[in-house]
Protein backbone atom coordinates (compact mmCIF):
# COMPACT_ATOMS: atom_id res chain seq x y z
CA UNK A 1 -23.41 16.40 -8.58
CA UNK A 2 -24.92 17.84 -11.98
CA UNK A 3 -23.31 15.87 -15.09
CA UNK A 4 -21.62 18.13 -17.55
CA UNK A 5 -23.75 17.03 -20.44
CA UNK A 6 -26.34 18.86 -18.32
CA UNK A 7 -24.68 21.86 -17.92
CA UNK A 8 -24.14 21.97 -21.69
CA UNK A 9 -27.70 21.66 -22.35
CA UNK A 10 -28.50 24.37 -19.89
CA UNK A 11 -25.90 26.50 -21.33
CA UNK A 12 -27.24 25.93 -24.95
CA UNK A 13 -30.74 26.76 -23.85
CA UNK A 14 -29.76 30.21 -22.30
CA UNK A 15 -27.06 30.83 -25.32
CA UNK A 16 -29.59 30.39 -27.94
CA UNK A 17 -31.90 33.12 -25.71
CA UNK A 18 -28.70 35.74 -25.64
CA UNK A 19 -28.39 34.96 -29.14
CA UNK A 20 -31.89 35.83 -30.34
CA UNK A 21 -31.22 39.25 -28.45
CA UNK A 22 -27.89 39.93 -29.99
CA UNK A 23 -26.15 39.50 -26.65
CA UNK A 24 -23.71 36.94 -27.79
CA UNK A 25 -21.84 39.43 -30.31
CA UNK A 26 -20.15 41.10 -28.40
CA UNK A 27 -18.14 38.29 -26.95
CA UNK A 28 -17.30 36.93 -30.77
CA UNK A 29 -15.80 40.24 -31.90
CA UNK A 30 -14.04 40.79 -28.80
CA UNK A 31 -10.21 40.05 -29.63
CA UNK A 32 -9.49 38.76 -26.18
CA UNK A 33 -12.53 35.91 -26.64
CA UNK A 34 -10.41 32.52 -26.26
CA UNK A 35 -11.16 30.32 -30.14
CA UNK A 36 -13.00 27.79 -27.95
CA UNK A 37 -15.61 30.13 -26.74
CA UNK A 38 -15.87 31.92 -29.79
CA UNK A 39 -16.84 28.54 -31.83
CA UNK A 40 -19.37 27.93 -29.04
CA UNK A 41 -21.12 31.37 -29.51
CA UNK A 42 -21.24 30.89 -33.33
CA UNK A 43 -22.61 27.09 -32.76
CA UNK A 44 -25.33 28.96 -29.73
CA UNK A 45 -26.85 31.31 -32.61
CA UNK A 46 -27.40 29.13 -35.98
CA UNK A 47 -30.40 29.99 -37.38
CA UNK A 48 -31.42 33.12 -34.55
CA UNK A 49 -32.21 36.31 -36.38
CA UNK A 50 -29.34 38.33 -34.44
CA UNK A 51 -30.50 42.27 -34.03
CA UNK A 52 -28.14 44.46 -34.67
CA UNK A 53 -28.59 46.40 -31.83
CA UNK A 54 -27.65 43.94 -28.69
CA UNK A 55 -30.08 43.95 -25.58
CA UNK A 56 -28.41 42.51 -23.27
CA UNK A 57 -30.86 43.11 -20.21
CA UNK A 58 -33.80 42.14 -22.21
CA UNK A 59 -32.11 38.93 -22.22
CA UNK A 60 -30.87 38.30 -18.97
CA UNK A 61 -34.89 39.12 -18.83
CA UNK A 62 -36.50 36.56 -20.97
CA UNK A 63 -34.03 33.44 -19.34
CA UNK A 64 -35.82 34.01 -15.63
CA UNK A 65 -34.87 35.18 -12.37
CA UNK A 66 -31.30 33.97 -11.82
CA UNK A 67 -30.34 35.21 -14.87
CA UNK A 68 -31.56 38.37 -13.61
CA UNK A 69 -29.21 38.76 -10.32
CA UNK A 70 -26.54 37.53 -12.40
CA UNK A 71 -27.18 39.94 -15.04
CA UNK A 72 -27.16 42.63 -12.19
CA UNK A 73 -23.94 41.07 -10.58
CA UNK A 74 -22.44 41.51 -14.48
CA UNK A 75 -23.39 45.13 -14.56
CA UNK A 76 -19.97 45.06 -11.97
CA UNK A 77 -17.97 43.57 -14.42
CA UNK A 78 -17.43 46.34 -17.91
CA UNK A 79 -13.79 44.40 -18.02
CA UNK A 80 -15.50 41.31 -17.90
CA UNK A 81 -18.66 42.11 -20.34
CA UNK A 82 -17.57 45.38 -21.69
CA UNK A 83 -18.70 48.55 -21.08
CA UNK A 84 -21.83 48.71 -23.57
CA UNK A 85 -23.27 45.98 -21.86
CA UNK A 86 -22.66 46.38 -18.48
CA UNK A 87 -24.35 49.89 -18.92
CA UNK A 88 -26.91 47.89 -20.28
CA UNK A 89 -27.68 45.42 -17.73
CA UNK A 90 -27.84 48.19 -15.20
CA UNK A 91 -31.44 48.84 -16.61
CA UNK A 92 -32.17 45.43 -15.19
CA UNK A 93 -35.43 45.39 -13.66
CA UNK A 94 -35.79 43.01 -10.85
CA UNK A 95 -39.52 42.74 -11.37
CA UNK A 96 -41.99 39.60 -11.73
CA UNK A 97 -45.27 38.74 -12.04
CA UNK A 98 -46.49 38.29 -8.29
CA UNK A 99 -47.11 35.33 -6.84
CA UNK A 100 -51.17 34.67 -5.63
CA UNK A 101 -51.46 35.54 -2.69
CA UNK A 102 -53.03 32.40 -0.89
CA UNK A 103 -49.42 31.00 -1.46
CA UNK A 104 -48.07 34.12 0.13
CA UNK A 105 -50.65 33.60 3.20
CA UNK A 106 -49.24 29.83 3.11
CA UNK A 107 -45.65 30.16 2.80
CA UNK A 108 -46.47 33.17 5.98
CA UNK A 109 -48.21 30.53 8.50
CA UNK A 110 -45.16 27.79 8.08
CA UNK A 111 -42.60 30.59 8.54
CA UNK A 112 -43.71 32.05 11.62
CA UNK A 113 -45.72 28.64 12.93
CA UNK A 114 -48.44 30.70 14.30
CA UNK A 115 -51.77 32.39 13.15
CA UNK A 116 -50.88 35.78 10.61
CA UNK A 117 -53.54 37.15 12.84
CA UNK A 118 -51.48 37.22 16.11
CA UNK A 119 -48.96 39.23 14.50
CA UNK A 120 -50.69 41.48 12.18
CA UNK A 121 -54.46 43.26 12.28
CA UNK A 122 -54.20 43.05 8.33
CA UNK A 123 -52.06 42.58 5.12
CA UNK A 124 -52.92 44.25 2.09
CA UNK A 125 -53.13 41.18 -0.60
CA UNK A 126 -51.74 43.38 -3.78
CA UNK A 127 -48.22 43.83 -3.49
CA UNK A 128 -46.41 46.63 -3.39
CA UNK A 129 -43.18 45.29 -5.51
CA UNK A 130 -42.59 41.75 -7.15
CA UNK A 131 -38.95 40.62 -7.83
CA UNK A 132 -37.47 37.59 -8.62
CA UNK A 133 -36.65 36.48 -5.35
CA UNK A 134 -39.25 38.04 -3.09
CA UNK A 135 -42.15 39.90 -3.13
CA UNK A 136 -43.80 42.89 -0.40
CA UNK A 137 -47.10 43.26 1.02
CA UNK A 138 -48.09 46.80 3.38
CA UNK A 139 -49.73 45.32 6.48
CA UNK A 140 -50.55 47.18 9.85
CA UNK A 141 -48.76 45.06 13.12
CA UNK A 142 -51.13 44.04 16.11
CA UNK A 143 -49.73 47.01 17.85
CA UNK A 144 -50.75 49.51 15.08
CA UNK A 145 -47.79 50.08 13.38
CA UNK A 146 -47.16 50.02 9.85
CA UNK A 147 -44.78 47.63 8.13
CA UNK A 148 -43.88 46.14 4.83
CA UNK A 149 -43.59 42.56 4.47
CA UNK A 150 -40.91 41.11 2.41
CA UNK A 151 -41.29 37.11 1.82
CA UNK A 152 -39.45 35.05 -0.38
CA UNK A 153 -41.39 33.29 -3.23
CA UNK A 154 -41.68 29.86 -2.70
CA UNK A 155 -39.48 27.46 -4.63
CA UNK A 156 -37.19 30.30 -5.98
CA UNK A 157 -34.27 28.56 -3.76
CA UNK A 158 -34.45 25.19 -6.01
CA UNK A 159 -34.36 27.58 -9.11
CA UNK A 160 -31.16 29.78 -7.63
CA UNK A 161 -29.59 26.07 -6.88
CA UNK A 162 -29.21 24.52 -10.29
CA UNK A 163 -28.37 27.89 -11.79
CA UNK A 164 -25.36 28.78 -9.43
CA UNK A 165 -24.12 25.65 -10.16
CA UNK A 166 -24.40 25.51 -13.87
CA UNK A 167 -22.56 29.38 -13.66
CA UNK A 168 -19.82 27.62 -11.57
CA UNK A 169 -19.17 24.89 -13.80
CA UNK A 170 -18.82 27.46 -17.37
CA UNK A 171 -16.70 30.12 -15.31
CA UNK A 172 -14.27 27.13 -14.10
CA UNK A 173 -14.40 26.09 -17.82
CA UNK A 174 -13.57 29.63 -19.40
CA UNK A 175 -10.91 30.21 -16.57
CA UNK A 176 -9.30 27.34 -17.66
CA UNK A 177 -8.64 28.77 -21.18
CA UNK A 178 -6.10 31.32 -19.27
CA UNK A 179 -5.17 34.28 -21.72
CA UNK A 180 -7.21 37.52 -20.77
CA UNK A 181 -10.38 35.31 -18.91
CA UNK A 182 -8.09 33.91 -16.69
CA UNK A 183 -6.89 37.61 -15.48
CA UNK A 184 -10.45 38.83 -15.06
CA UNK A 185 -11.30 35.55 -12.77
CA UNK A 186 -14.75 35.46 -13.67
CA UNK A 187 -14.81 32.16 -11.22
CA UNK A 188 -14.10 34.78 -8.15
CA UNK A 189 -17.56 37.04 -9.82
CA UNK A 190 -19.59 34.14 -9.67
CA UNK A 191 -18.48 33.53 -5.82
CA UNK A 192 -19.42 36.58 -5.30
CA UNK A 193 -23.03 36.45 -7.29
CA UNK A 194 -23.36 32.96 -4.81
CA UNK A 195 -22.59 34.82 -1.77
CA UNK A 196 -25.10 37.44 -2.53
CA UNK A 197 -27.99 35.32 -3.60
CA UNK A 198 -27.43 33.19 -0.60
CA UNK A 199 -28.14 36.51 1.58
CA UNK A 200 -30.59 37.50 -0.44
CA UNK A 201 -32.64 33.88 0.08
CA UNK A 202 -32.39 34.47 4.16
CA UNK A 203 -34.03 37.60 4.97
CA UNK A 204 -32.48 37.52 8.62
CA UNK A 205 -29.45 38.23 6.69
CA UNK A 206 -30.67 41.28 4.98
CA UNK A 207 -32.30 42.31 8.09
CA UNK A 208 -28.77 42.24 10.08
CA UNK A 209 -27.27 43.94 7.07
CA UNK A 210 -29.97 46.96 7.32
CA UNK A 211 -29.67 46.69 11.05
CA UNK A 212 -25.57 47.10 10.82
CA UNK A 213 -26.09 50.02 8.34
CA UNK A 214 -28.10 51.91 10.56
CA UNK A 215 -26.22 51.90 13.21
CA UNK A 216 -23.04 52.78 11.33
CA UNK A 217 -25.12 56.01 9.78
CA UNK A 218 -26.32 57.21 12.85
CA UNK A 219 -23.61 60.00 12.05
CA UNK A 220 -25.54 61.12 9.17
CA UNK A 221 -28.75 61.88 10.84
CA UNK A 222 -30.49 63.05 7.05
CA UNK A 223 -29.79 59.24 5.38
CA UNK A 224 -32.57 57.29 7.33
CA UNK A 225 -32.70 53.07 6.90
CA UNK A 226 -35.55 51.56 8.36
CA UNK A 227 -35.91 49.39 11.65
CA UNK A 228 -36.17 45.98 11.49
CA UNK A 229 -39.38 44.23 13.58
CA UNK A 230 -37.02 41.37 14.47
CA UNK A 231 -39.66 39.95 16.40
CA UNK A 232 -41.88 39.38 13.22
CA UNK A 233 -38.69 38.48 11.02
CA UNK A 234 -37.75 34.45 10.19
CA UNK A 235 -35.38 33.19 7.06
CA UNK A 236 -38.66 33.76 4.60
CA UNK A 237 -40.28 36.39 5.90
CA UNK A 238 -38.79 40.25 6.88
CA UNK A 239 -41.27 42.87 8.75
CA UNK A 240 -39.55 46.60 9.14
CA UNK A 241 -41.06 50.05 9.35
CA UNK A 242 -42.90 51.27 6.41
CA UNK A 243 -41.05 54.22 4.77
CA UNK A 244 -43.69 57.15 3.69
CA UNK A 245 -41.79 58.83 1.46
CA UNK A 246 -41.49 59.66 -2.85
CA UNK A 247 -38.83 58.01 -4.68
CA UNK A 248 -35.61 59.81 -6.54
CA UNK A 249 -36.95 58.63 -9.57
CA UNK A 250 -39.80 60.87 -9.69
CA UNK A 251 -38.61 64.02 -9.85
CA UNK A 252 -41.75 65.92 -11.17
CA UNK A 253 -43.04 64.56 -7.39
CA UNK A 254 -40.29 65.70 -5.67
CA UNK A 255 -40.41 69.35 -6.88
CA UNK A 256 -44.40 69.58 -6.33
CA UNK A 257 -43.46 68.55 -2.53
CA UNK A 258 -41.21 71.32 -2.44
CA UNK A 259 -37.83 69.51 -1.62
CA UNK A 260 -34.75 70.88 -2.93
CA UNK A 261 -32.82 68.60 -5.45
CA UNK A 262 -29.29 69.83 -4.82
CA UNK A 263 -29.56 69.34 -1.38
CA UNK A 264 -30.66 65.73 -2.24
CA UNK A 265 -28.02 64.71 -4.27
CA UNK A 266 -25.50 66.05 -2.16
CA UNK A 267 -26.56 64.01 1.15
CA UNK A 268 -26.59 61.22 -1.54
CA UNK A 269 -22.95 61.47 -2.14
CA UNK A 270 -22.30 62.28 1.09
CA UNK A 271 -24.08 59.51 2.82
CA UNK A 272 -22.21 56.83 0.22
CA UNK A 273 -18.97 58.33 0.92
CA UNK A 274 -19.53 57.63 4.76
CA UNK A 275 -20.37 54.39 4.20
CA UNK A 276 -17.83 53.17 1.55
CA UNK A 277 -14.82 55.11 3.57
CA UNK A 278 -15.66 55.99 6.98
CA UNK A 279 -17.52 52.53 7.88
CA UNK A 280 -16.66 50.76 5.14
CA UNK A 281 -20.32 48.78 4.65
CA UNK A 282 -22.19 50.14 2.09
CA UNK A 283 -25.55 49.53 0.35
CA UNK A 284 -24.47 48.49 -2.73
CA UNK A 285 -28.13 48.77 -5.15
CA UNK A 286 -28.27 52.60 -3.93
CA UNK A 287 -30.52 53.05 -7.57
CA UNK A 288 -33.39 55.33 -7.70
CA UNK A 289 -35.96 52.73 -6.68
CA UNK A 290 -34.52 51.85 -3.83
CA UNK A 291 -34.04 55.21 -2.16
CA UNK A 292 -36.82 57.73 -1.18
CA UNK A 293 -36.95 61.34 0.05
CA UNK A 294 -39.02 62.14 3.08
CA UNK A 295 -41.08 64.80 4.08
CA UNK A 296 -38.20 66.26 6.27
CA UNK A 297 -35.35 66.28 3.64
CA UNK A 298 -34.18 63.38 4.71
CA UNK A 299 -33.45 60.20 2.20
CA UNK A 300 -33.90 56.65 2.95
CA UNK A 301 -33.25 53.44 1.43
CA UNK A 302 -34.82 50.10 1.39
CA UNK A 303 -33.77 46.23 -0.28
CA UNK A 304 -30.49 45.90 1.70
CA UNK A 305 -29.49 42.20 -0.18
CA UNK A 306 -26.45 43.52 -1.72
CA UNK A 307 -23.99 45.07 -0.02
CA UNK A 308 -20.06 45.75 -0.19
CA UNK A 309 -17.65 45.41 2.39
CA UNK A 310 -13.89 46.79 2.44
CA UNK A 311 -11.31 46.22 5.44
CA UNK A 312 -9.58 49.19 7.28
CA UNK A 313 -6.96 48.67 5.07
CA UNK A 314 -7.78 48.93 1.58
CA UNK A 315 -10.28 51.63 2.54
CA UNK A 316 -7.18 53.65 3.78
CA UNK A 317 -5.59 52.86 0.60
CA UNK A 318 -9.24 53.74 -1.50
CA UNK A 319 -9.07 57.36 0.32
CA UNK A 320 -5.72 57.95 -0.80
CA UNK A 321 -6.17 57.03 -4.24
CA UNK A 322 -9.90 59.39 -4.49
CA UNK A 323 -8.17 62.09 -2.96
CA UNK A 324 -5.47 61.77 -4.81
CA UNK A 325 -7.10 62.19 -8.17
CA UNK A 326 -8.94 64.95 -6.68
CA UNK A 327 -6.17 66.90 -6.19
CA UNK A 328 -4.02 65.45 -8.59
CA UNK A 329 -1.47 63.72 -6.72
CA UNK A 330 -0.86 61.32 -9.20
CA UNK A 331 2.37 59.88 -8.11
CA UNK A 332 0.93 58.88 -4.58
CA UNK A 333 -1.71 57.40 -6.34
CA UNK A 334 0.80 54.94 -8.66
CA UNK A 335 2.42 54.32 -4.75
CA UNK A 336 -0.52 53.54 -3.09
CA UNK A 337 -1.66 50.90 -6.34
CA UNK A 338 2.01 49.37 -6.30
CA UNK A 339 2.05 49.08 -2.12
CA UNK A 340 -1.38 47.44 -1.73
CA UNK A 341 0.06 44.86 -3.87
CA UNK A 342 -2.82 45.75 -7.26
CA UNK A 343 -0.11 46.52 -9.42
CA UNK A 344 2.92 43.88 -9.85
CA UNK A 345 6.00 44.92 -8.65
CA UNK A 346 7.75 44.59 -11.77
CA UNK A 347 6.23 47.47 -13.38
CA UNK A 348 7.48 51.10 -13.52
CA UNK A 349 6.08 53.02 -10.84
CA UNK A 350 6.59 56.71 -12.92
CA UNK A 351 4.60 55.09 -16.01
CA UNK A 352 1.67 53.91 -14.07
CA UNK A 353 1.23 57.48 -12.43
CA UNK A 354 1.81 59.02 -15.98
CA UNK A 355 -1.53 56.55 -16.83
CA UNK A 356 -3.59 57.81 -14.09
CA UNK A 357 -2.83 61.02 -15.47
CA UNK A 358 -4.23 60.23 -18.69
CA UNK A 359 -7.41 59.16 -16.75
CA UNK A 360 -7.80 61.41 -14.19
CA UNK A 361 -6.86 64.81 -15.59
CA UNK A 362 -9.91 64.74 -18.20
CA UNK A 363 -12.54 64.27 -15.21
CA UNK A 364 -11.14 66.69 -12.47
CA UNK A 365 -13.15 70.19 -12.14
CA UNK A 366 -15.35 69.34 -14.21
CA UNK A 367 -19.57 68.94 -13.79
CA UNK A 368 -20.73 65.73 -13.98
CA UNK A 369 -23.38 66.28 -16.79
CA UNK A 370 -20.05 67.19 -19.22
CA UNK A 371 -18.15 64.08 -17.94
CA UNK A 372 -18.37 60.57 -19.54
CA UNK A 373 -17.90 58.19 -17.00
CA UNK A 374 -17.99 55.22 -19.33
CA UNK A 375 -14.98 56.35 -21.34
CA UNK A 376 -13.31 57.05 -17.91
CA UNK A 377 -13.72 53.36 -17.22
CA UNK A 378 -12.81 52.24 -20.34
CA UNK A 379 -9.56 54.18 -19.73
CA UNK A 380 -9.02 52.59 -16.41
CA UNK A 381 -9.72 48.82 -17.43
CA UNK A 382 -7.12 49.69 -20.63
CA UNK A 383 -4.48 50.65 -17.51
CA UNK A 384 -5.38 47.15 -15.68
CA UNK A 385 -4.45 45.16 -18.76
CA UNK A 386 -1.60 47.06 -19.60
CA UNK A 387 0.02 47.04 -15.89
CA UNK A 388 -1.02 43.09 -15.11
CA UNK A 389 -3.56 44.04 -12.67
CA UNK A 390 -5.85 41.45 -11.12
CA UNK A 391 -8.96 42.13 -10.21
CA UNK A 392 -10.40 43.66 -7.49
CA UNK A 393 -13.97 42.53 -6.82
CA UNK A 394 -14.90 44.86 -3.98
CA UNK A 395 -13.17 47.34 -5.55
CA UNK A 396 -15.56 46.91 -8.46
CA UNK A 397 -18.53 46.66 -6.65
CA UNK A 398 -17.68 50.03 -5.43
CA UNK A 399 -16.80 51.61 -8.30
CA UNK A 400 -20.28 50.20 -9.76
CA UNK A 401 -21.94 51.42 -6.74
CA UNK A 402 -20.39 54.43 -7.64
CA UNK A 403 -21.38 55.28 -10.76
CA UNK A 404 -24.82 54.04 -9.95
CA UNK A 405 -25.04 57.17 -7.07
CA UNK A 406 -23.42 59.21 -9.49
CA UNK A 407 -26.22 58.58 -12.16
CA UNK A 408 -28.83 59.40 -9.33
CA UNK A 409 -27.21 62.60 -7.91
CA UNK A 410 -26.73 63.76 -11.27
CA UNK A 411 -30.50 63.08 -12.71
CA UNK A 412 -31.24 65.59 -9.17
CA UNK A 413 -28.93 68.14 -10.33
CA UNK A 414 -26.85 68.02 -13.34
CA UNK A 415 -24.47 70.23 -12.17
CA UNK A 416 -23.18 68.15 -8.62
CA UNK A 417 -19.74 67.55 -9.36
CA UNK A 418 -18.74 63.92 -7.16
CA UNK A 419 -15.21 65.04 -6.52
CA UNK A 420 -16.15 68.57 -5.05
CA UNK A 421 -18.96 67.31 -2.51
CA UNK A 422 -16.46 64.13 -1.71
CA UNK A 423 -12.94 66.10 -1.05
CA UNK A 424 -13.93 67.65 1.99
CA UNK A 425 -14.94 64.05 3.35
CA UNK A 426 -12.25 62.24 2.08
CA UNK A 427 -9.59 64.69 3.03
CA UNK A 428 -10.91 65.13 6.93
CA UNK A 429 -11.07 61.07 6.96
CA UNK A 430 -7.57 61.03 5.71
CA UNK A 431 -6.65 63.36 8.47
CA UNK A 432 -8.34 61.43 11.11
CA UNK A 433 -7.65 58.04 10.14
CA UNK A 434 -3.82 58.85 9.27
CA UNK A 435 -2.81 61.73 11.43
CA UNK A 436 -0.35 61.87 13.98
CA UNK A 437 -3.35 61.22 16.86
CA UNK A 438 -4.15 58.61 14.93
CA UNK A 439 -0.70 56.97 14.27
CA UNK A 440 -0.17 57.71 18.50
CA UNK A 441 -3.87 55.64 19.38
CA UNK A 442 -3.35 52.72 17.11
CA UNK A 443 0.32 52.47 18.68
CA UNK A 444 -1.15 52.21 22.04
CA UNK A 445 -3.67 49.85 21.27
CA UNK A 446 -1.30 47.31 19.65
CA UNK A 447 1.18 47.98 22.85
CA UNK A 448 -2.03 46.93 24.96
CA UNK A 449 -2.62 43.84 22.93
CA UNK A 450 0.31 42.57 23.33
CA UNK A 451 0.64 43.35 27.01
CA UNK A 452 -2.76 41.59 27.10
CA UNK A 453 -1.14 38.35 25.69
CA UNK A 454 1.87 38.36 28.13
CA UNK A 455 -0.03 35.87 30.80
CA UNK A 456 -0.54 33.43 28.59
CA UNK A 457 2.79 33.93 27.26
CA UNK A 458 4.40 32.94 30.71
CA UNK A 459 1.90 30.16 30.92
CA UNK A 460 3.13 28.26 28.00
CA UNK A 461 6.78 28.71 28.70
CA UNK A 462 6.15 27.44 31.97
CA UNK A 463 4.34 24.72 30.33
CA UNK A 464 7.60 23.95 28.33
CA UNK A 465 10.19 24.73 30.58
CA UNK A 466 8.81 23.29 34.26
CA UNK A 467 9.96 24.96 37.46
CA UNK A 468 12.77 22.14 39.19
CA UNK A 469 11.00 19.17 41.18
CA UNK A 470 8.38 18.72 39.00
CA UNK A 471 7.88 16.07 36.92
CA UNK A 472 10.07 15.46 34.33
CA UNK A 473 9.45 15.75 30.49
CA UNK A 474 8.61 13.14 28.62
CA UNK A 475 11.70 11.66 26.90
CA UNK A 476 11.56 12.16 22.98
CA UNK A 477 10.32 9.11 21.35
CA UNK A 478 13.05 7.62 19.16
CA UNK A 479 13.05 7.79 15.19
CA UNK A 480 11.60 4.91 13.57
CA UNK A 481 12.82 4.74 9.89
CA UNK A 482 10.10 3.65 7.58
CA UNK A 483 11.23 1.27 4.83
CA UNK A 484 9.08 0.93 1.49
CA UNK A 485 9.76 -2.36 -0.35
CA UNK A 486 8.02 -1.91 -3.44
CA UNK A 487 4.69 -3.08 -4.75
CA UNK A 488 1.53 -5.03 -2.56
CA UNK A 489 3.36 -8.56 -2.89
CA UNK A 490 6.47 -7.53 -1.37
CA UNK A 491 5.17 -6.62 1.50
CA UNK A 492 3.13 -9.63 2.09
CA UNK A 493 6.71 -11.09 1.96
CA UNK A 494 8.30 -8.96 4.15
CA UNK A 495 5.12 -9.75 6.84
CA UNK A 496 5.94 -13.11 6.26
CA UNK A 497 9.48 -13.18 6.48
CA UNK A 498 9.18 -11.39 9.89
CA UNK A 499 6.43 -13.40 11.17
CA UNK A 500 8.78 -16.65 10.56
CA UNK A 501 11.56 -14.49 12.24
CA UNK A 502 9.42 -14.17 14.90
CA UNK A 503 8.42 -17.09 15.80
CA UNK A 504 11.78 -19.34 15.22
CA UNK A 505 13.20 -16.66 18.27
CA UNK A 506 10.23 -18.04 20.41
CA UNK A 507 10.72 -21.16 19.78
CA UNK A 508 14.97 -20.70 20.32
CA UNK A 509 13.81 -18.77 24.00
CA UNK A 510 11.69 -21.90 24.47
């Protein structure tokens, strides 16, 4: 186990880094930064010529790769970081300088155990992306087809190791000051950065994430994820089909091909909306270097490490709320928040509906280029303090996830308006999922669950309750009442006492 005194140094290290970019000021003006914390940030910046203008991903930049996912996991967080730097630190580029590629070639052979020649007829040596965790090579399989190659950069798991467990030990420091950081349980972000980075460092877990997406899409034929060469896929190395297409980000590109952008950003918002509420997976890094429009129309997405998950439940629940603010049913909204348990019980139901109000009135029918999602947010996290709520990771993730698609689909057509192309999809799902048919089918299935269990049912009360002439039960073993004495010497007394006891009634039998 790391020593604290070395978690202090690495802390001081990265601090005086944040400090130099001005990244540190925002936590020492906020009024909800515990005194402790605040002396710590002052202490982190003597003598750093502080910009006045923060840059908070440059940062998370200059301290190295970990700092990088975490910086990315942050961009989550605007209650936790605020909302100028979580907009910020969603400029994050996950980008490297590559690693040679002889180590590549090396770290390739000890993956797979066998000759790179067996398995592919060639691998181009320049890479095609470098991140922080992993890096791709373009290669052509033995059976002509061509791939990428993702494969993780050797030694980037020792690095991820010490870090996670230096960002443990502050968050279950700052928790511990209670007040506001206590709420915002930046312990339960961190889990979550660990649980992603620990994906993200096993590529068969990414692969059976991209694998499980696809088959959940295969209802939206135009969103197209790529197929996984499992047979040429270990924990360090990830082969799947190479996607010929021209990213969303270059939209000069995409008009010369001739594709239409409105159509794009609408299967974009569509295709997110299936899989945040219909399968409830989703690809949670949908920015515009990650997804690609093909020469059919279609769009496709690659780098499948971070993704968000929400039960049947509290997708139910995330339906009701969207369409809700859609149509401005405000007051099923406030129901929905104070039944799923987000919003203590204690609170008045009509006041929390006449919040959402506030928020969601401002936003609805209107274009997405004339609406300002970050003061929407700010609104909402002001309604989360006010009402007690805790937070909601996956909930966040989505809402991040959200925005991010929202940025995309509106840099394809300014004037795609999220609530118009999602009410038709949220309100059929709502129909479907909570409709009388529905209601009916999950009645039957519970009544055949629990005519499923009957057999063993029978079997255990026959268990307990034998049929006459068997054997009998066991009797009950008696109560033995256990006596303390006191401290270590007394009972070496009482052992004695009974020992002599013991053996005067042998020697009376005798």
């Amino acid at each position: 186990m790391t020593a604290p005194a070395i978690h202090l140094l690495r802390l001081l290290k990265w601090g005086r880094i944040l400090a130099r970019h001005g990244a540190l000021t925002g936590i020492e003006r906020n009024p909800n930064t515990p005194p402790a914390l605040r002396r710590l940030c002052r202490v982190a910046r003597i003598g750093a010529r502080v910009p006045k203008v923060p840059a908070y991903a440059d940062a998370f930049q200059a301290i190295g790769p970990a700092a990088i996912k975490l910086g990315q996991t942050l961009a989550t967080r605007p209650d936790l970081v605020g909302d100028v730097a979580a907009h910020d630190l969603l400029r994050l580029q996950d980008a490297l300088p590559p690693v040679p590629y002889s180590v590549i070639c090396e770290a390739m052979k000890a993956s797979f155990g066998k000759p790179l020649e067996s398995l592919f007829l060639d691998i181009d040596e320049t890479p095609i992306g470098a991140a922080s965790i992993a890096q791709v090579h373009r290669a052509t399989t033995t059976d002509g087809r061509r791939v990428a190659i993702k494969v993780i950069r050797p030694g980037v798991e020792t690095e991820f190791v010490r870090a996670i467990e230096t960002y443990e030990w502050a968050a279950a420091q700052i928790e511990q000051m209670g007040g506001e950081l206590a709420r915002l349980r930046p312990r339960l972000t961190i889990d979550q950065f660990k649980r992603w980075t620990l994906r993200e460092l096993d590529l068969r877990r990414e692969a059976a994430s991209a694998s499980e997406l696809k088959n959940n899409m295969q209802a939206q034929p135009d969103f197209m994820v790529p197929e996984i060469d499992w047979q040429r896929t270990t924990g360090k190395v990830m082969t799947l089909e190479w996607i010929d297409g021209i990213k969303l980000s270059d939209k000069q590109a995409l008009l010369a091909a001739g594709h239409d952008l409105s159509a794009l950003s609408q299967t974009l918002v569509k295709a997110f909306l299936r899989q945040a509420i219909a399968e409830g997976f989703f690809h949670a890094d949908m920015h515009q270097g990650n997804l690609f429009a093909l020469a059919d129309g279609r769009i496709a997405a690659i780098d499948f490490g971070i993704m968000g998950r929400i039960d049947r439940r509290a997708r139910v629940w995330l339906a009701e709320i969207l369409y809700g603010l859609i149509t401005g049913n405000y007051t099923r909204v406030a129901e929905i928040h104070f039944e799923a348990g987000y919003v203590p019980a204690h609170h008045n139901m009509a006041e929390f509906a006449t919040a959402l109000r506030a928020v969601g009135e401002p936003v609805r029918g209107v274009a997405t280029k004339d609406m300002s999602v970050g003061m929407m947010l700010d609104s909402l996290f002001n309604i989360t303090r006010e009402f007690d709520m805790q937070t909601q990771p996956h909930l966040l993730l989505l809402q991040k996830t959200m925005v991010m698609v929202e940025g995309v689909a509106t840099s394809l057509d300014p004037d795609v308006n999220l609530w118009d192309v999602g009410a038709p999809f949220i309100g059929e799902w709502i129909r479907t999922e909570l409709g009388p048919e529905a209601a009916l089918a999950d009645r039957l299935m519970l009544d055949l669950k629990t005519f499923a269990r009957l057999p063993d049912l029978i079997r255990n009360i026959e268990l307990r309750y034998p049929a006459p002439g068997g054997a009998p039960p066991a009797p009950p073993l008696r109560d033995i009442q256990i006596v303390r004495v006191g401290g270590g010497w007394r009972y070496v007394l009482v052992a004695a006492a009974g020992l002599a006891l013991g053996a005067g009634a042998m020697f009376a039998i005798g």
